[in-house]
PDB file of N, CA and C in Angstrom:
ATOM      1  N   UNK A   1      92.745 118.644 108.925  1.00  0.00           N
ATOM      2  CA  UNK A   1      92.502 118.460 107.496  1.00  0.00           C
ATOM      3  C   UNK A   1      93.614 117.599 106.905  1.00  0.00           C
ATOM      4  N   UNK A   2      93.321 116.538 106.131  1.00  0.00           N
ATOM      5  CA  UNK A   2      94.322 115.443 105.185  1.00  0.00           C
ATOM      6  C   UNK A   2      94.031 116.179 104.127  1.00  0.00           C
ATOM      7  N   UNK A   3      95.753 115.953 103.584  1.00  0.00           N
ATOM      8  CA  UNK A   3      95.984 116.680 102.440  1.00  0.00           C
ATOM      9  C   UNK A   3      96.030 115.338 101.880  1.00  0.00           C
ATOM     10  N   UNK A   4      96.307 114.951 100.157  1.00  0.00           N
ATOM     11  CA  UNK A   4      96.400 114.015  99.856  1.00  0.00           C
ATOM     12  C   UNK A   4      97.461 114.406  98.092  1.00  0.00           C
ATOM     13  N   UNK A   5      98.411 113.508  98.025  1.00  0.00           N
ATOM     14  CA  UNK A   5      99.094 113.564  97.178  1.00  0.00           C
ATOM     15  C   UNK A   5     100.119 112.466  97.001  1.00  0.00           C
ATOM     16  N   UNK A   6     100.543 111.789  95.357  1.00  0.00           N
ATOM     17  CA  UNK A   6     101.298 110.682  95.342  1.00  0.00           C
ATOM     18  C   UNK A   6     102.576 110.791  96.558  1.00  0.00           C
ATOM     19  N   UNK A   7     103.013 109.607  97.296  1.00  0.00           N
ATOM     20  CA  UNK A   7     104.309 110.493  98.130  1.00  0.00           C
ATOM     21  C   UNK A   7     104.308 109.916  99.366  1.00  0.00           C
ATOM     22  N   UNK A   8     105.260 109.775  99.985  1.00  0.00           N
ATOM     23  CA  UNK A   8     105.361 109.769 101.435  1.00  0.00           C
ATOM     24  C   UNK A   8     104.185 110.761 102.323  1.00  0.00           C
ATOM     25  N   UNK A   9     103.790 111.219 103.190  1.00  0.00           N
ATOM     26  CA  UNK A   9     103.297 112.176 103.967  1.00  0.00           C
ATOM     27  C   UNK A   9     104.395 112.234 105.210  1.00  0.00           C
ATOM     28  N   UNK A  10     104.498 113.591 105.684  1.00  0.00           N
ATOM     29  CA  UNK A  10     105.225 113.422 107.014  1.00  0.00           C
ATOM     30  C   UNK A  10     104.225 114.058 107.992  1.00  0.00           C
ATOM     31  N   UNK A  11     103.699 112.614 109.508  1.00  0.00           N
ATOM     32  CA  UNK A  11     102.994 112.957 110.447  1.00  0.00           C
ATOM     33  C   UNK A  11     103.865 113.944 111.688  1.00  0.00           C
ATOM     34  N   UNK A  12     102.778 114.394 112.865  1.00  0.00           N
ATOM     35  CA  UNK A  12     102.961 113.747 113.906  1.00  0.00           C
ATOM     36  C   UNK A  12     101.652 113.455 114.703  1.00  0.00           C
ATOM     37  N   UNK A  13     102.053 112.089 115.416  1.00  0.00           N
ATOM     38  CA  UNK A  13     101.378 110.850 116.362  1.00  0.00           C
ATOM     39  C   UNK A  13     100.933 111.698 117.618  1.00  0.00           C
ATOM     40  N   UNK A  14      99.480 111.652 117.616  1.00  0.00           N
ATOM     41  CA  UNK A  14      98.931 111.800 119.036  1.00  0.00           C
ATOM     42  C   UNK A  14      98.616 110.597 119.348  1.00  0.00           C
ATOM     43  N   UNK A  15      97.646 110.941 120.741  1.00  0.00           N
ATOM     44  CA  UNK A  15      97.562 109.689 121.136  1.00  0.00           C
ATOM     45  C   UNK A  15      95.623 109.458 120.777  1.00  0.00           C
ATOM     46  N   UNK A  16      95.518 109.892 120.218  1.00  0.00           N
ATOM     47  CA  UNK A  16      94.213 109.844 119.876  1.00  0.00           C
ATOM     48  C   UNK A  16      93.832 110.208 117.864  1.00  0.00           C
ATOM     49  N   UNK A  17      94.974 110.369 117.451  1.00  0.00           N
ATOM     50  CA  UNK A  17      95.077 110.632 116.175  1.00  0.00           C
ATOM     51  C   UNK A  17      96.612 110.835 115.430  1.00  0.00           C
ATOM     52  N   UNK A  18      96.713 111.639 114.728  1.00  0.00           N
ATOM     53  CA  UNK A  18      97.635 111.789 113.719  1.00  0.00           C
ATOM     54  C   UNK A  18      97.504 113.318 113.362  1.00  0.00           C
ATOM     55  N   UNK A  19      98.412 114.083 113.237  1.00  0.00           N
ATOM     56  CA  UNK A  19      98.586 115.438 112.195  1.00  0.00           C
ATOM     57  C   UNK A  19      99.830 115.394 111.436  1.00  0.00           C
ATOM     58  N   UNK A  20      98.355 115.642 110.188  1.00  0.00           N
ATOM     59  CA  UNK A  20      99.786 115.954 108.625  1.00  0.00           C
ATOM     60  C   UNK A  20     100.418 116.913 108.236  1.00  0.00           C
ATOM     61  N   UNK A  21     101.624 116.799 108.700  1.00  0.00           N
ATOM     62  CA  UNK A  21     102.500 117.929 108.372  1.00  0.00           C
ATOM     63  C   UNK A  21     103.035 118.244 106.667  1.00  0.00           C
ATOM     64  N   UNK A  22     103.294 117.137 106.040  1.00  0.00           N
ATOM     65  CA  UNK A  22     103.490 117.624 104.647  1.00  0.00           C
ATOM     66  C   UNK A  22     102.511 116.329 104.400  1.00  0.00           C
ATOM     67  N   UNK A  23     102.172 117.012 102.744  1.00  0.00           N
ATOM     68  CA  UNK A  23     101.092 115.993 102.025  1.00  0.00           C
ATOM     69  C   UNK A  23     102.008 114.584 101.517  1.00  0.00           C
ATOM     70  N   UNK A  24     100.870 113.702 101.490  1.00  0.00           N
ATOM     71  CA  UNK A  24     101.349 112.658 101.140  1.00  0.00           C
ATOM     72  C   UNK A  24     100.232 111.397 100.712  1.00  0.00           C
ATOM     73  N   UNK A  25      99.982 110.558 100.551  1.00  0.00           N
ATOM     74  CA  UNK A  25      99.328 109.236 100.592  1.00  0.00           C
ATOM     75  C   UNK A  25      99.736 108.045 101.410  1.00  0.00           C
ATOM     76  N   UNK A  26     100.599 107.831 101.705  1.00  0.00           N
ATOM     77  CA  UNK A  26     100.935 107.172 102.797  1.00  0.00           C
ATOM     78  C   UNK A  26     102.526 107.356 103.591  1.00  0.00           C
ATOM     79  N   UNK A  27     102.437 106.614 104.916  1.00  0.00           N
ATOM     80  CA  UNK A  27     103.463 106.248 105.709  1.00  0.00           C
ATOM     81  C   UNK A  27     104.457 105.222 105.331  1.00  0.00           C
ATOM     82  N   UNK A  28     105.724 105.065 106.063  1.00  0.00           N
ATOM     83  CA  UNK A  28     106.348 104.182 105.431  1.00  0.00           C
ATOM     84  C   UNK A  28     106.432 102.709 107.081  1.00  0.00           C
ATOM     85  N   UNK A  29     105.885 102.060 107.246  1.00  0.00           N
ATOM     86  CA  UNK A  29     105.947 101.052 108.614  1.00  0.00           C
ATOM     87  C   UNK A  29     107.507 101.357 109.052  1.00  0.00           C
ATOM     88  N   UNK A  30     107.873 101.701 110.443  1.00  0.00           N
ATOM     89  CA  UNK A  30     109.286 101.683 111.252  1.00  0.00           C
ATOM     90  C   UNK A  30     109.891 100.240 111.208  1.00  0.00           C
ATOM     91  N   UNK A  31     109.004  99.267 111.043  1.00  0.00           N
ATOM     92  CA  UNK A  31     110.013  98.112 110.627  1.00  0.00           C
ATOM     93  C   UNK A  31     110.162  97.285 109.752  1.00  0.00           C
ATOM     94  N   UNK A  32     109.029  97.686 108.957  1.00  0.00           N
ATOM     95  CA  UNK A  32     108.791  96.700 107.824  1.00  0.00           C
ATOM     96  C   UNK A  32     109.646  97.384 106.517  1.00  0.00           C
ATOM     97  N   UNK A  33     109.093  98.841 106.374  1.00  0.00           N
ATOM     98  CA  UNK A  33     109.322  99.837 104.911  1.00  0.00           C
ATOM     99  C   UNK A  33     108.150  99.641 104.556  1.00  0.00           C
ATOM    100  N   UNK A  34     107.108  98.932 104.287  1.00  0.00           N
ATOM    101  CA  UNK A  34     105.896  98.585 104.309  1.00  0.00           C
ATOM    102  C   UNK A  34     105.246 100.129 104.006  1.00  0.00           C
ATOM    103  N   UNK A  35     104.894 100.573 102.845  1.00  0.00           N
ATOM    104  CA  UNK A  35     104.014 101.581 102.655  1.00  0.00           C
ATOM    105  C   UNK A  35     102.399 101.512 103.150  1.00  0.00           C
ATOM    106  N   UNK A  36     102.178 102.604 104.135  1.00  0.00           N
ATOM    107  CA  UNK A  36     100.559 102.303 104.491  1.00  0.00           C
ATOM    108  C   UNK A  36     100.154 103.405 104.615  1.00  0.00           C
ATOM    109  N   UNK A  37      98.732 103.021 103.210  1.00  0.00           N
ATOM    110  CA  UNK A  37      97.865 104.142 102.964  1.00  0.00           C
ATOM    111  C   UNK A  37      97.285 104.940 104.327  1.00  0.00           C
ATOM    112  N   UNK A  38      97.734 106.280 104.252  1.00  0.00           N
ATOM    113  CA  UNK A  38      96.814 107.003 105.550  1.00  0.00           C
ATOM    114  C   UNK A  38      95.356 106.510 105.865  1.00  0.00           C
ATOM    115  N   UNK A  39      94.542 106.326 105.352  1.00  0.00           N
ATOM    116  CA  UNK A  39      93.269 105.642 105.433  1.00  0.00           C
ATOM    117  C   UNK A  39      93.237 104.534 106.531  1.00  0.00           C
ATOM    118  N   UNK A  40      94.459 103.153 105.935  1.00  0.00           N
ATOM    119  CA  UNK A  40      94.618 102.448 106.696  1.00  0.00           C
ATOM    120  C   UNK A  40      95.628 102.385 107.698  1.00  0.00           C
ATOM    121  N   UNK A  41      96.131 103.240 108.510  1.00  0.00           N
ATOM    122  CA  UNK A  41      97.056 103.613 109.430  1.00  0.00           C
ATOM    123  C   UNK A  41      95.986 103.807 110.644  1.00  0.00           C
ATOM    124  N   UNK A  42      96.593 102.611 111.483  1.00  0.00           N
ATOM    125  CA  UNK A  42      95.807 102.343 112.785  1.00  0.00           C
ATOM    126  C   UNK A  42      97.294 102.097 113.648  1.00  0.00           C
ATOM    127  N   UNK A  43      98.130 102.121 113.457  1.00  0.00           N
ATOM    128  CA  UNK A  43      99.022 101.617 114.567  1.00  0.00           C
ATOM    129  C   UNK A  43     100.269 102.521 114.823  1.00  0.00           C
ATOM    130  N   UNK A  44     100.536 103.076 115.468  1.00  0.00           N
ATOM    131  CA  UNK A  44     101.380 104.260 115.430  1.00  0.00           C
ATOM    132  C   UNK A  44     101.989 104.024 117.064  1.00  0.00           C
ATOM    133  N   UNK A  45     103.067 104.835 117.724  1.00  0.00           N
ATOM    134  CA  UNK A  45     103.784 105.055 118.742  1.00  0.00           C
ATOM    135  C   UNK A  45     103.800 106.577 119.408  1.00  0.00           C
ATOM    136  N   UNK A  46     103.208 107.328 119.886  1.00  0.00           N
ATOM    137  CA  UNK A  46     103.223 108.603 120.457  1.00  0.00           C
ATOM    138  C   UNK A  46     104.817 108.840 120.782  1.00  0.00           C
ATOM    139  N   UNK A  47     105.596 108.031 121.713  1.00  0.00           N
ATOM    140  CA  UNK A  47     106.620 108.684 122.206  1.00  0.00           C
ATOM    141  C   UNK A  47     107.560 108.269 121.236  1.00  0.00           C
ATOM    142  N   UNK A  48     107.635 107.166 120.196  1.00  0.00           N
ATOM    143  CA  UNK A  48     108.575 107.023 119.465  1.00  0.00           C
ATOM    144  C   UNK A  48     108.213 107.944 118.008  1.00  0.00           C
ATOM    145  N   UNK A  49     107.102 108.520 117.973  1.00  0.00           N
ATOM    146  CA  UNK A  49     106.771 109.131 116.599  1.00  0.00           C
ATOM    147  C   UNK A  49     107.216 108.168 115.092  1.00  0.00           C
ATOM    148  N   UNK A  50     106.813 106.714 115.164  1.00  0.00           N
ATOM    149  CA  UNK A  50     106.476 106.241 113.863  1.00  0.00           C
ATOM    150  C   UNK A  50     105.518 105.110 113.766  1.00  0.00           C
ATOM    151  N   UNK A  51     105.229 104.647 112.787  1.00  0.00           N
ATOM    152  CA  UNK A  51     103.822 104.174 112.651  1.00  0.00           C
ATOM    153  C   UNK A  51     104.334 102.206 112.181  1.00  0.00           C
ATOM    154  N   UNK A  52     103.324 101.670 112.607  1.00  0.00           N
ATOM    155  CA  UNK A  52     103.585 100.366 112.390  1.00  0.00           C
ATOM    156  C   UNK A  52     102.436 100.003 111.138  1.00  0.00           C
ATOM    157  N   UNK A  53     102.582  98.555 110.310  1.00  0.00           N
ATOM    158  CA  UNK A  53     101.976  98.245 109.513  1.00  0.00           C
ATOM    159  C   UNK A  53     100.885  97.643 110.121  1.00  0.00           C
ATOM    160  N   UNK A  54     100.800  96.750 111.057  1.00  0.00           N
ATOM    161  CA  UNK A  54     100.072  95.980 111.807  1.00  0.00           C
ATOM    162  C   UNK A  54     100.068  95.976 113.236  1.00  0.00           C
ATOM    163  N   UNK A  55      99.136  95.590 113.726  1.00  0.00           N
ATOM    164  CA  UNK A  55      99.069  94.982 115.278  1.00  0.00           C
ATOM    165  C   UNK A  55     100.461  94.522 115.641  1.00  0.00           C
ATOM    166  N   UNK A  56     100.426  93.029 114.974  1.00  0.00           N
ATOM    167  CA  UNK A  56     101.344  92.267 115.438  1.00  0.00           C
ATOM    168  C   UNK A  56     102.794  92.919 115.183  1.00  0.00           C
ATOM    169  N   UNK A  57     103.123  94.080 114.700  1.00  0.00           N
ATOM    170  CA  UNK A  57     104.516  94.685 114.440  1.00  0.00           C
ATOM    171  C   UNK A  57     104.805  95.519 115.429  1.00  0.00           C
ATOM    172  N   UNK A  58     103.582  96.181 115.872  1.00  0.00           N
ATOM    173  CA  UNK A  58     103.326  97.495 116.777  1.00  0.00           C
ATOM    174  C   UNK A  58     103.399  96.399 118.245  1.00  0.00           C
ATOM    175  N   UNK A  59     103.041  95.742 118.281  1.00  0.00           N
ATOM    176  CA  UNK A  59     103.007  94.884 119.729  1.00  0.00           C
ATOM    177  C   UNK A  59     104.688  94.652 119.895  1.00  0.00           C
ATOM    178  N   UNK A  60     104.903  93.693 118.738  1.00  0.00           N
ATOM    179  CA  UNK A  60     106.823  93.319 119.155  1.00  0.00           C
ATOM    180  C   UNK A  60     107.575  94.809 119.768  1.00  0.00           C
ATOM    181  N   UNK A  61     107.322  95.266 118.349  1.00  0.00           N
ATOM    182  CA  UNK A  61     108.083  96.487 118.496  1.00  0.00           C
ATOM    183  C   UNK A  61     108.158  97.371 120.588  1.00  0.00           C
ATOM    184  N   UNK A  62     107.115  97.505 120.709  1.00  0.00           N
ATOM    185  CA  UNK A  62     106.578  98.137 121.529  1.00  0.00           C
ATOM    186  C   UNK A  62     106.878  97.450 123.208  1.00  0.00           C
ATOM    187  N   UNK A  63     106.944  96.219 122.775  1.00  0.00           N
ATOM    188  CA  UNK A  63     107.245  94.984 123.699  1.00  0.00           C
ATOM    189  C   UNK A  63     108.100  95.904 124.891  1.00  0.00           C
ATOM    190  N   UNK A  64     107.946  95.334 126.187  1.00  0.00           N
ATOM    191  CA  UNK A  64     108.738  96.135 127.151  1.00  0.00           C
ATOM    192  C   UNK A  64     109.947  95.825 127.429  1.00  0.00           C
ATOM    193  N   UNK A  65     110.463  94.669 126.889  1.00  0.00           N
ATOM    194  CA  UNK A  65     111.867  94.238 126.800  1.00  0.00           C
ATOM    195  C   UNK A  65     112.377  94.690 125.856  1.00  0.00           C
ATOM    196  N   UNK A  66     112.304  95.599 124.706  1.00  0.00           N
ATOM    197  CA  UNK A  66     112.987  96.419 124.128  1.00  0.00           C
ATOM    198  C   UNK A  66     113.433  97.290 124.058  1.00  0.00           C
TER     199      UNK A  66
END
């Protein structure tokens, strides 16, 4: 169940979804600060537990030389 309220939310990242631990309206992107509405939160990290704004952030980031 999504709770929904003005605010940060705090997840945690499966690998097939997301659970909301406190209410919120959106995430904050791990490299951008980039606020993203839960709705539109498609890009996330299981073993690092934070969420990217985009593809192309979640790819660098994720890159195996990092």
């Amino acid at each position: 169940m999504l709770m929904s309220s003005q605010g940060p939310a705090r997840l945690i990242y499966g690998p097939n979804g997301f659970r909301q631990l406190t209410a919120g309206d959106h995430v904050l992107c791990a490299v951008s600060g980039q606020p993203i509405p839960l709705e539109l939160l498609r890009y996330w990290s299981v073993e690092k537990q934070e969420a990217y704004a985009s593809c192309e952030i979640a790819t660098e980031r994720l890159a195996p030389n990092r």
